[in-house]
PDB file of N, CA and C in Angstrom:
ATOM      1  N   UNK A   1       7.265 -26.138 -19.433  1.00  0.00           N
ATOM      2  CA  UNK A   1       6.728 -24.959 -20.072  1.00  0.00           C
ATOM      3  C   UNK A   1       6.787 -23.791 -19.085  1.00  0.00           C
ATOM      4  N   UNK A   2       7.008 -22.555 -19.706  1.00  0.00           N
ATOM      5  CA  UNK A   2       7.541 -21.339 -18.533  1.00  0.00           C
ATOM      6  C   UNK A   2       6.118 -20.705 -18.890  1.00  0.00           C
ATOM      7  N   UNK A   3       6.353 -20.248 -17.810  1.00  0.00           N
ATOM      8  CA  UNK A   3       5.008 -19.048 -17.419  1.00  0.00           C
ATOM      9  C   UNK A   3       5.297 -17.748 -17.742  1.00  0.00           C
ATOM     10  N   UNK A   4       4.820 -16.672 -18.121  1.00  0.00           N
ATOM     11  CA  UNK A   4       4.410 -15.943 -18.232  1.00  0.00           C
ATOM     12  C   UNK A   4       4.465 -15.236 -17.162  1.00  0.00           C
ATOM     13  N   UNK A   5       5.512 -14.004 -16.440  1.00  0.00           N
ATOM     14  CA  UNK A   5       5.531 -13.431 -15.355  1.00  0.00           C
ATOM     15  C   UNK A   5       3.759 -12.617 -15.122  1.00  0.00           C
ATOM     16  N   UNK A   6       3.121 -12.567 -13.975  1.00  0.00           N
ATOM     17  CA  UNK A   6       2.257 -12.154 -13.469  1.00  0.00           C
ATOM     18  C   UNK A   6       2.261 -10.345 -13.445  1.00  0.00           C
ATOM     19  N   UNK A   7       1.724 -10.100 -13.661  1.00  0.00           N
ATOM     20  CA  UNK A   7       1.165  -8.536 -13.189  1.00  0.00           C
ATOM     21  C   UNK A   7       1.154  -8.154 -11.665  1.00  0.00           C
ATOM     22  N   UNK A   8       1.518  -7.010 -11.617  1.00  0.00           N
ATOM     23  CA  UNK A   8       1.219  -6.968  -9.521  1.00  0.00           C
ATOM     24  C   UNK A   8      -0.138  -5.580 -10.385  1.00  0.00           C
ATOM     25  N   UNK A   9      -1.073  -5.977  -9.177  1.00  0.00           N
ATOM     26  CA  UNK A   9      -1.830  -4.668  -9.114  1.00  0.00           C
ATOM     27  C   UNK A   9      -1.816  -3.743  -8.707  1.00  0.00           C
ATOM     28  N   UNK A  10      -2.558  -3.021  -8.640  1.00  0.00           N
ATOM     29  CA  UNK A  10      -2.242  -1.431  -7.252  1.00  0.00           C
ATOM     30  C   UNK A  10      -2.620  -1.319  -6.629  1.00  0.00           C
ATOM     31  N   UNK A  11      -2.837  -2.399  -5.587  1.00  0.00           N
ATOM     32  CA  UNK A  11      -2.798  -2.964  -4.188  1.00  0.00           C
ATOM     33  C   UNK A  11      -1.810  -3.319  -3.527  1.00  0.00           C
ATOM     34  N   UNK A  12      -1.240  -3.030  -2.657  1.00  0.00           N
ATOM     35  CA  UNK A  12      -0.178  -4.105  -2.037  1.00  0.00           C
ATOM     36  C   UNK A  12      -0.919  -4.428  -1.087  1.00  0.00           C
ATOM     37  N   UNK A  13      -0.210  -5.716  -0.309  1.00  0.00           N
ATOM     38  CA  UNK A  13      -0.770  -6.964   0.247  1.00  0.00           C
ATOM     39  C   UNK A  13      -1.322  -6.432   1.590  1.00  0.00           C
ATOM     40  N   UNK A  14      -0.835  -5.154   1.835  1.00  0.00           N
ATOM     41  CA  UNK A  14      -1.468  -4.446   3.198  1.00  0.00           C
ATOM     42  C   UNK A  14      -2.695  -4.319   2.889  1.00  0.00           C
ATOM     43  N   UNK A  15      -2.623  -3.177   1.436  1.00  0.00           N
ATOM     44  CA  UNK A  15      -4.137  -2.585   1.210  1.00  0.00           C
ATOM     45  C   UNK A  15      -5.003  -3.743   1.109  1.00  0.00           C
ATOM     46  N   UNK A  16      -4.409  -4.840   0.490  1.00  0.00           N
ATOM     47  CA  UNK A  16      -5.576  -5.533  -0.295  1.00  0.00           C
ATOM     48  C   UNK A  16      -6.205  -6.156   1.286  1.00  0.00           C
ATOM     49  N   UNK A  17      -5.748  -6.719   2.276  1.00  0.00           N
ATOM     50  CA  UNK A  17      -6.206  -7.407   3.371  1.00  0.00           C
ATOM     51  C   UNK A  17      -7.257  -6.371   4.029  1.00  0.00           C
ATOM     52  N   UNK A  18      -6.670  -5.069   3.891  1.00  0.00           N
ATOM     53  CA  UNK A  18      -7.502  -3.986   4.520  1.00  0.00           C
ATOM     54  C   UNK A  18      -9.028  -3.740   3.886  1.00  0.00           C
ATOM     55  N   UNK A  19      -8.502  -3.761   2.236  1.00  0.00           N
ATOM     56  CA  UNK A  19      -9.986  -3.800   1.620  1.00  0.00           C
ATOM     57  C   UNK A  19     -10.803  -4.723   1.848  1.00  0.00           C
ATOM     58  N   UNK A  20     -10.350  -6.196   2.401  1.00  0.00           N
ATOM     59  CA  UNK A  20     -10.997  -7.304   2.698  1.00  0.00           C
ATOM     60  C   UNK A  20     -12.170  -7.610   3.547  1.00  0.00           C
ATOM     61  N   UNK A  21     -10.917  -6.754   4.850  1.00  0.00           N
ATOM     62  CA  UNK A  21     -11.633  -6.438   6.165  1.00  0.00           C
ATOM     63  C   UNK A  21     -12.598  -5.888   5.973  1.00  0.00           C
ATOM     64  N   UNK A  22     -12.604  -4.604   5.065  1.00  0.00           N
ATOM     65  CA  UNK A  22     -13.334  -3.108   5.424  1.00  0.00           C
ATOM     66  C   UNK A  22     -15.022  -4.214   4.663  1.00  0.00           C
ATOM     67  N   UNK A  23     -14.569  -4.763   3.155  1.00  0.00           N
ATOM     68  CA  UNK A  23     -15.791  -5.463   3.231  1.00  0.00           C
ATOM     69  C   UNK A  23     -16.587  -6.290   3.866  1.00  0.00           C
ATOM     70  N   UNK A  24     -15.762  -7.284   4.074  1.00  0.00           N
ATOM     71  CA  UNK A  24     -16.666  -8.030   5.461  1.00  0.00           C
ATOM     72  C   UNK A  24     -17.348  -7.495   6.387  1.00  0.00           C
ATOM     73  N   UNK A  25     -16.747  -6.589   7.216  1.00  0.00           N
ATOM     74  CA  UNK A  25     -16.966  -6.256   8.265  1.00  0.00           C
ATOM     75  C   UNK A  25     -18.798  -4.962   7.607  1.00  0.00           C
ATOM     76  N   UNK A  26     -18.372  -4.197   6.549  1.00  0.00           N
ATOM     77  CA  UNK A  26     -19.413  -3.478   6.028  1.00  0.00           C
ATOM     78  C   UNK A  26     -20.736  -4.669   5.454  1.00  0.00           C
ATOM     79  N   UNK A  27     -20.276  -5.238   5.068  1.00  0.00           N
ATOM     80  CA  UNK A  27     -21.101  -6.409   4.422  1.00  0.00           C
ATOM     81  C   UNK A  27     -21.876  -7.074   5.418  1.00  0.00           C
ATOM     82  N   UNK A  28     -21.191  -7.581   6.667  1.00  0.00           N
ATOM     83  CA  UNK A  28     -21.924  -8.159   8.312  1.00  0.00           C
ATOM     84  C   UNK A  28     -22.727  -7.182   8.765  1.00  0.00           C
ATOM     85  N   UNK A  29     -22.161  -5.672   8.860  1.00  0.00           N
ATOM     86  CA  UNK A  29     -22.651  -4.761   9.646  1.00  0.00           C
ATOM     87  C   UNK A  29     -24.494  -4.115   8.853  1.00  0.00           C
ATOM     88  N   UNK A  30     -24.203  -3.822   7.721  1.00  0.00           N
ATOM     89  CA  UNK A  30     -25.947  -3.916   7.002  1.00  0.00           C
ATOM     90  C   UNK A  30     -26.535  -4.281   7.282  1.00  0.00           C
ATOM     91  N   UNK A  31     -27.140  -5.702   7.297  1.00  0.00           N
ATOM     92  CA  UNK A  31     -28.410  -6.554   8.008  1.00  0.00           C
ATOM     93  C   UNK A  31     -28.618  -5.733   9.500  1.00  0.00           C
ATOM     94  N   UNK A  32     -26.846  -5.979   9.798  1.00  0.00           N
ATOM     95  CA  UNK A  32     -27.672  -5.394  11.535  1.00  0.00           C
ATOM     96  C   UNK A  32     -28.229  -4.025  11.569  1.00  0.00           C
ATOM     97  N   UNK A  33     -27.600  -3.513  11.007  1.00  0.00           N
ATOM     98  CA  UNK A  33     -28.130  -1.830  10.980  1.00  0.00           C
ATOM     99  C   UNK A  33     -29.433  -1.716  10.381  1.00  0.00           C
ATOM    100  N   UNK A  34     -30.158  -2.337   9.409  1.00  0.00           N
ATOM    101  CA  UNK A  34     -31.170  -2.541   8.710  1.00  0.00           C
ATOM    102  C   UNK A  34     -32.037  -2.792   9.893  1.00  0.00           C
ATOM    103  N   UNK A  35     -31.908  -4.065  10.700  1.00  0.00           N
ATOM    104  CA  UNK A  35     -32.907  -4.273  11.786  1.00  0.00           C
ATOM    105  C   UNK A  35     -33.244  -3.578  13.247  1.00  0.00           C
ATOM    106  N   UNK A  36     -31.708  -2.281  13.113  1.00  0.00           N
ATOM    107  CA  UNK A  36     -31.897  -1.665  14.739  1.00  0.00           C
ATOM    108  C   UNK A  36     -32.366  -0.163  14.201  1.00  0.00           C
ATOM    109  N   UNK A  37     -31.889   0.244  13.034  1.00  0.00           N
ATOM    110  CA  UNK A  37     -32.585   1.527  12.396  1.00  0.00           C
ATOM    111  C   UNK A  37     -33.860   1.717  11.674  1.00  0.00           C
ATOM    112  N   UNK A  38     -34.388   2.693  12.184  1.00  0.00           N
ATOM    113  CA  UNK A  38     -35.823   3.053  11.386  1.00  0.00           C
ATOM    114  C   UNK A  38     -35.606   3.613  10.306  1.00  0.00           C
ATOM    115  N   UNK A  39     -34.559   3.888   9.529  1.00  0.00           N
ATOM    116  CA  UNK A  39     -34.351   5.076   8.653  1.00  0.00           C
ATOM    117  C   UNK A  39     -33.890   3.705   7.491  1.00  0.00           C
ATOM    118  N   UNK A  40     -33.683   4.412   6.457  1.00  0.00           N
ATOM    119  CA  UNK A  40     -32.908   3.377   5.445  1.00  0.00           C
ATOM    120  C   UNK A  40     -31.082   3.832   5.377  1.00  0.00           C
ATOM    121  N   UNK A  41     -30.702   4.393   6.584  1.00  0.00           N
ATOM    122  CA  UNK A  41     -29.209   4.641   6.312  1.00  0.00           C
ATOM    123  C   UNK A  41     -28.599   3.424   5.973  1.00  0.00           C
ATOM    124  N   UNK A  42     -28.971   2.599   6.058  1.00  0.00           N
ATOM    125  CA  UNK A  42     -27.933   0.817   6.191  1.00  0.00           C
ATOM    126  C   UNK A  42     -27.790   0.541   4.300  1.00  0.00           C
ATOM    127  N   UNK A  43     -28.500   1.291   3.936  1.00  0.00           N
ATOM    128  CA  UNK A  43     -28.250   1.254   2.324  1.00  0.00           C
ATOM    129  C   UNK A  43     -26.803   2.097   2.203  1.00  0.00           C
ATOM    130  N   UNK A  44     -26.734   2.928   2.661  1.00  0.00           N
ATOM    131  CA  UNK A  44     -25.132   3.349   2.212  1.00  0.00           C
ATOM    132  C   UNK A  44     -23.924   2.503   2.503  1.00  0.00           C
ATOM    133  N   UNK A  45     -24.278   1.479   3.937  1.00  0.00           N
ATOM    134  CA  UNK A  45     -23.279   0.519   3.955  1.00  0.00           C
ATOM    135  C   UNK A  45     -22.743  -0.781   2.824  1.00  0.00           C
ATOM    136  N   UNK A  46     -24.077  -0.673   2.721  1.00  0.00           N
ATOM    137  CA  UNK A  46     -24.645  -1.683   0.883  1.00  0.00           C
ATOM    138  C   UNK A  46     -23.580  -0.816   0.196  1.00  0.00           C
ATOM    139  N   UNK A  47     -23.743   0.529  -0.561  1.00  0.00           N
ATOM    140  CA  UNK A  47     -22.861   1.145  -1.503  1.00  0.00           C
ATOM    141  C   UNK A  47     -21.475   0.937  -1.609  1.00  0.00           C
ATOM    142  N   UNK A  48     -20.956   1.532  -0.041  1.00  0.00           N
ATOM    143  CA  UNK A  48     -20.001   1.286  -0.089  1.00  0.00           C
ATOM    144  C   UNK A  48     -19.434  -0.328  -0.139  1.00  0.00           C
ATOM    145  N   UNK A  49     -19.533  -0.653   0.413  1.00  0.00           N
ATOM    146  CA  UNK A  49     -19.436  -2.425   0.239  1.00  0.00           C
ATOM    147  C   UNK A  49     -19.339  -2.843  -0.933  1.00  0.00           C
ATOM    148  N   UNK A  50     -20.016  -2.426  -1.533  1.00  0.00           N
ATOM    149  CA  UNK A  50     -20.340  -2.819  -3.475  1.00  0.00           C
ATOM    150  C   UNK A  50     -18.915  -1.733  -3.987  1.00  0.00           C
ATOM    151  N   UNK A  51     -18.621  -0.548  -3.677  1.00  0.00           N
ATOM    152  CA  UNK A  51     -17.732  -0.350  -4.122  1.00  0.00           C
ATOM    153  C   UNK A  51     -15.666  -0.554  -3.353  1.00  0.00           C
ATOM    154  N   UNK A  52     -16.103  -1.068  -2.487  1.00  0.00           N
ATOM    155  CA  UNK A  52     -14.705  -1.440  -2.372  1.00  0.00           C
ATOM    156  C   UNK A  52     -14.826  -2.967  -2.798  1.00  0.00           C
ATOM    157  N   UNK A  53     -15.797  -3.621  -3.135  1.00  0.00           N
ATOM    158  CA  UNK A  53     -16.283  -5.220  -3.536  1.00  0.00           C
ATOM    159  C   UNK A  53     -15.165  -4.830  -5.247  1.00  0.00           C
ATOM    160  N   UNK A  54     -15.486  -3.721  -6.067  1.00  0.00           N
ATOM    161  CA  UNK A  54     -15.141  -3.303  -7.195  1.00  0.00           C
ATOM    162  C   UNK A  54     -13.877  -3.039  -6.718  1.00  0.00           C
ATOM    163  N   UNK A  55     -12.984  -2.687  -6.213  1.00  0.00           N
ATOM    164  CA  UNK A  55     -11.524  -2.004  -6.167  1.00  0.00           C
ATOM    165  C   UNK A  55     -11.083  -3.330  -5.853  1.00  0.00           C
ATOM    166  N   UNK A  56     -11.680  -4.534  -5.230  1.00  0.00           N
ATOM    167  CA  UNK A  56     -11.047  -6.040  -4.812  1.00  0.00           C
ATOM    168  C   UNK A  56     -10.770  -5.960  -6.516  1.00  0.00           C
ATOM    169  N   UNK A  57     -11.773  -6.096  -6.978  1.00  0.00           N
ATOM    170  CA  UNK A  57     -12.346  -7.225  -8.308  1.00  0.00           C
ATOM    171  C   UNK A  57     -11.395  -6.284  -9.343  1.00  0.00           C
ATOM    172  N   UNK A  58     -10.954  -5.087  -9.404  1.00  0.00           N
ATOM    173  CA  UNK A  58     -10.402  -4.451 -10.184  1.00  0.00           C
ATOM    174  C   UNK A  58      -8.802  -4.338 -10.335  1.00  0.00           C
ATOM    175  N   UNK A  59      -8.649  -5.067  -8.913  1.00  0.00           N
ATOM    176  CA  UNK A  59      -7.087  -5.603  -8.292  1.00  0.00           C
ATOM    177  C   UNK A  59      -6.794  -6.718  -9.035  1.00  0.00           C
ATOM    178  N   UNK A  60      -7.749  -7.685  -8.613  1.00  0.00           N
ATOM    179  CA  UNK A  60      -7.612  -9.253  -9.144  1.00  0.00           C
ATOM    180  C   UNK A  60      -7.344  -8.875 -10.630  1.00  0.00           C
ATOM    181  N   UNK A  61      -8.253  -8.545 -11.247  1.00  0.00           N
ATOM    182  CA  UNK A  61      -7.907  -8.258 -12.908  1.00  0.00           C
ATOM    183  C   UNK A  61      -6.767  -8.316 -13.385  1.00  0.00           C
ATOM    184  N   UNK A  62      -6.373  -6.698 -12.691  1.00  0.00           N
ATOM    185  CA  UNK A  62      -4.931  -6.652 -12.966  1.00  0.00           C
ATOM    186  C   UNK A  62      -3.882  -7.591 -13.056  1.00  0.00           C
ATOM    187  N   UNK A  63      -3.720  -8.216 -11.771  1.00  0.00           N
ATOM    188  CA  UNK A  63      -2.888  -8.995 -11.452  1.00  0.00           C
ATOM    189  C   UNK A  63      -3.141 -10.580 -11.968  1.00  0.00           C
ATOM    190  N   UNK A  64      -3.958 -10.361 -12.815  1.00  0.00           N
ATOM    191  CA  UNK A  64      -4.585 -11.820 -13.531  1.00  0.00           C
ATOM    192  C   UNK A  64      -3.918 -11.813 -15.013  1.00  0.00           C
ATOM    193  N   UNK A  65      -3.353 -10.300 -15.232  1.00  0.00           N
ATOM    194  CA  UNK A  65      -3.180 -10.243 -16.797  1.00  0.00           C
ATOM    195  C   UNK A  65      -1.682 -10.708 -16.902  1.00  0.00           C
ATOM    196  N   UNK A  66      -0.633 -10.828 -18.235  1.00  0.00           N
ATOM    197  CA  UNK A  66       0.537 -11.086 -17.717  1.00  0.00           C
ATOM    198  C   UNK A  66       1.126  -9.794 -17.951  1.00  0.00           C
ATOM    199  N   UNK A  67       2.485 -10.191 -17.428  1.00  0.00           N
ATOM    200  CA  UNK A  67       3.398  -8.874 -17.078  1.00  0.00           C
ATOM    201  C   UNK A  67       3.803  -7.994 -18.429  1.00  0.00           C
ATOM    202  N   UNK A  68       3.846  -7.092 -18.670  1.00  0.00           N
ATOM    203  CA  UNK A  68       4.443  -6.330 -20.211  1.00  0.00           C
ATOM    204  C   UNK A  68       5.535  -5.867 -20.131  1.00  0.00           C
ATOM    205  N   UNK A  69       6.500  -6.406 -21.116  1.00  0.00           N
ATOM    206  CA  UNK A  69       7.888  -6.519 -21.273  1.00  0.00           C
ATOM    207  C   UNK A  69       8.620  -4.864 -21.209  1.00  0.00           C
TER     208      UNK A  69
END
């Protein structure tokens, strides 16, 4: 049985590793900033995080649907 060619998203494999990084690394870095700052700035690292978390998840989609002829 044949498959159904895949979708590419609008990521390429650079961006997408980069968006990866940028979350992790934002996602690790919160807690710490939360415990060395008096202020609540470490919530914007939260935001952003949550929104490149969405440009991952909005990649995958894409590239989850099949290809259109």
């Amino acid at each position: 049985m044949r498959r159904a060619p895949q979708a590419t998203g609008f990521l390429n494999p650079r961006q997408r590793r980069l968006a990866w990084l940028g979350f992790i690394l934002l996602a690790c870095q919160a807690p710490i900033s939360a415990k060395i700052l008096p202020d609540d700035s470490w919530l914007f690292s939260i935001v952003v995080a949550l929104m490149v978390a969405t440009v991952i998840m909005a990649d995958d989609t894409m590239r989850r649907r099949p290809a259109t002829e």
